[in-house]
Protein backbone atom coordinates (compact mmCIF):
# COMPACT_ATOMS: atom_id res chain seq x y z
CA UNK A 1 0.00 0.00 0.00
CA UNK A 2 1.24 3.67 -1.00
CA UNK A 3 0.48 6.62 1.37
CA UNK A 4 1.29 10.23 -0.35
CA UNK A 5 2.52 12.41 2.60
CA UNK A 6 0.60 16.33 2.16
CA UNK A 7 3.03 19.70 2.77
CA UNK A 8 0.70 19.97 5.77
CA UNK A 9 2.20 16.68 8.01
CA UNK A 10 5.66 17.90 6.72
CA UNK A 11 5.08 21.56 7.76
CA UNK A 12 3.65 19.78 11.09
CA UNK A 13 6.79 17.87 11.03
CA UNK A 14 9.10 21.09 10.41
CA UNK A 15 8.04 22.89 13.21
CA UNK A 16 7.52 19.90 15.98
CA UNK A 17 3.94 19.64 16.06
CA UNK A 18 4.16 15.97 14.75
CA UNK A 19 6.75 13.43 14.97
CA UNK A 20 6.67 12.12 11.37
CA UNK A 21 9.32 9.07 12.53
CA UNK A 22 6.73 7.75 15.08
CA UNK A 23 3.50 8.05 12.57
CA UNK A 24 5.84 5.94 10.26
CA UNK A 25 6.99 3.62 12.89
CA UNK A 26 5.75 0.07 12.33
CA UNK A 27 4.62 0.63 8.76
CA UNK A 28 7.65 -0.57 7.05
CA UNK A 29 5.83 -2.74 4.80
CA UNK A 30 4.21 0.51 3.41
CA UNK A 31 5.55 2.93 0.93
CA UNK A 32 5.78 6.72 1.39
CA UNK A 33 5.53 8.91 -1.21
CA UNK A 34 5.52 13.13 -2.12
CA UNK A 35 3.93 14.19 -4.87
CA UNK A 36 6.00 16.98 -7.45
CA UNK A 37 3.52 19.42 -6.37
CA UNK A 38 4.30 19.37 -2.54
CA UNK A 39 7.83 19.44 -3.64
CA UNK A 40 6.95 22.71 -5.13
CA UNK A 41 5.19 23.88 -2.15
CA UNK A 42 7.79 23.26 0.41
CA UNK A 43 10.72 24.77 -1.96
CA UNK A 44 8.09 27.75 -2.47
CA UNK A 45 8.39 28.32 1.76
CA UNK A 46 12.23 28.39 1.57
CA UNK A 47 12.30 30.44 -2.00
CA UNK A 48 9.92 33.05 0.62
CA UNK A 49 11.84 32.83 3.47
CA UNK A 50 13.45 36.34 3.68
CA UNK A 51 15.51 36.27 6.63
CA UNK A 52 18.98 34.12 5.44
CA UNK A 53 18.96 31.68 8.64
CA UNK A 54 16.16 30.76 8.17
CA UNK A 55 16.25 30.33 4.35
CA UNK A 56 19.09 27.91 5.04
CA UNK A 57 17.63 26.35 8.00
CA UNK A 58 14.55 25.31 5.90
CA UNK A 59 16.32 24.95 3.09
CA UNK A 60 18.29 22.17 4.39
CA UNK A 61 14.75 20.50 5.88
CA UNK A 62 13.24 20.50 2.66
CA UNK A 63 16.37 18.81 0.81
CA UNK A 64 16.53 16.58 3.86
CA UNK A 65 12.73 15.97 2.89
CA UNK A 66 13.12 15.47 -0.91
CA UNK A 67 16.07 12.91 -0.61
CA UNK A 68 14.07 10.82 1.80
CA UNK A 69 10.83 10.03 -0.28
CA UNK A 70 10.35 8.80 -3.66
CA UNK A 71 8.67 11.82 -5.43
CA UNK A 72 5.51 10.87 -7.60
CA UNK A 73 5.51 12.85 -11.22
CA UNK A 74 2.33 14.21 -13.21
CA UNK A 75 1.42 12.31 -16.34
CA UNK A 76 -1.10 11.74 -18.69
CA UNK A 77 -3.10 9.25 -16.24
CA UNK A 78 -2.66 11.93 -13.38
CA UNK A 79 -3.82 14.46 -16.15
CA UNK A 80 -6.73 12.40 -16.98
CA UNK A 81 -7.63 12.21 -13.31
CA UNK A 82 -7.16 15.48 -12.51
CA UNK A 83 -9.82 16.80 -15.91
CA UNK A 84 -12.26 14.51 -13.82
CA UNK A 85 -11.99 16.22 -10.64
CA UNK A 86 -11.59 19.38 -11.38
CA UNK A 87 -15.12 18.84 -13.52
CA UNK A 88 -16.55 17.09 -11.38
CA UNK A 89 -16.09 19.58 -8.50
CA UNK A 90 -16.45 22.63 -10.59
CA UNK A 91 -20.14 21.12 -11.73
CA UNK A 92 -20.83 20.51 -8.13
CA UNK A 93 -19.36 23.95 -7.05
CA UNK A 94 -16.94 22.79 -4.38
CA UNK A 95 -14.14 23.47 -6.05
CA UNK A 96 -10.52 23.49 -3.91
CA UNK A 97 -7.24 24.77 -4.32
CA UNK A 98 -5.37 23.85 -7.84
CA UNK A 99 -2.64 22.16 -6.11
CA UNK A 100 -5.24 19.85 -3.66
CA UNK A 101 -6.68 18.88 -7.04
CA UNK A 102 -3.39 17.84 -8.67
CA UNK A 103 -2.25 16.18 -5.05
CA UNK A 104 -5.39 14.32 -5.01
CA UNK A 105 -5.38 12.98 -8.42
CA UNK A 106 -1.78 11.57 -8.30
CA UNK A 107 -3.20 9.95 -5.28
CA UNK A 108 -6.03 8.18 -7.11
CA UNK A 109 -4.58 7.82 -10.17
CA UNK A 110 -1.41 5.66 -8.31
CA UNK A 111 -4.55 4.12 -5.92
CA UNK A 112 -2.72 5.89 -2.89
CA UNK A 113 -4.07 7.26 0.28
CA UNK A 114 -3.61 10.67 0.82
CA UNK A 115 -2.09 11.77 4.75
CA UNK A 116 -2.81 15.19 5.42
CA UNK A 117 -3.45 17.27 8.62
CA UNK A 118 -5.95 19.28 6.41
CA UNK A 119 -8.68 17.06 5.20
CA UNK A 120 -11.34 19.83 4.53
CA UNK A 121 -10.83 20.59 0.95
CA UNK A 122 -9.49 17.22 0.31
CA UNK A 123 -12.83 15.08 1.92
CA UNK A 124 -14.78 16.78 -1.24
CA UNK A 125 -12.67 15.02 -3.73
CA UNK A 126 -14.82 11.10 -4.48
CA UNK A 127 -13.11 8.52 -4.32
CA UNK A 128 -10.11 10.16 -2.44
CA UNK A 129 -8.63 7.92 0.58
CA UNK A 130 -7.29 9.92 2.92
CA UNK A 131 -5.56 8.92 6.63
CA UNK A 132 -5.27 11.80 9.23
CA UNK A 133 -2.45 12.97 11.09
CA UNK A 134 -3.05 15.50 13.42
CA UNK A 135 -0.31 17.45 15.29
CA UNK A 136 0.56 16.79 18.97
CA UNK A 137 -1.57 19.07 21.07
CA UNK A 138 1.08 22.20 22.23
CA UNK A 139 2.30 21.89 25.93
């Protein structure tokens, strides 16, 4: 079984509201994946970092990130997917965010469950499996 991991568990991760290693603990049999666009979104948070220690300090998370998981690419079947959705939705009016849509499709187009921390947008999507991760309540 494939699980995609969403920029929200990794920004969860990145700032110590979730402790990724323990959530994949014990699931060794299962495969973890990113999907391009999440690479995109993390290297868009370090791209709009403005002060230089922090820049590098995410910088190196995110590359730390990226060289850990096997990233999933778009193609044609993702493409195909992703028309559905996004008509599908649109008909429906609940559309989300462009990325969610292109997140979600990879998922279902590989027959992956999503893990987020933000299922809102994402439990509109049919046929979208998704697994919840919430952070660790703040002490």
């Amino acid at each position: 079984m494939g699980l995609v991991i969403d920029s929200s568990v990794l920004i969860d991760y990145e700032r110590k509201r979730l402790d990724l290693d323990a959530k994949i603990q014990g699931r060794e049999a299962e495969e973890f994946f990113l999907v391009v666009i999440t690479a995109s979104e993390l290297l868009h948070g370090v791209v709009r970092a403005s002060d230089p220690q922090i820049k590098a300090k995410r910088g190196a998370f995110v590359e730390g990130i990226l060289v850990r998981f096997p990233i999933l690419e778009i193609d044609i079947n993702v493409a195909r997917v992703h028309a559905q959705i996004w008509a599908d939705l649109a008909s429906k009016g609940k559309m989300i965010g462009m990325n969610d849509s292109w997140i979600a499709a990879t998922c279902i187009a590989h027959g992956y469950t999503l893990v987020t921390s933000n299922p809102r947008d994402f439990e509109k999507v049919p046929g979208l499996k998704c697994e919840v991760w919430l952070p660790s309540p703040q002490k």
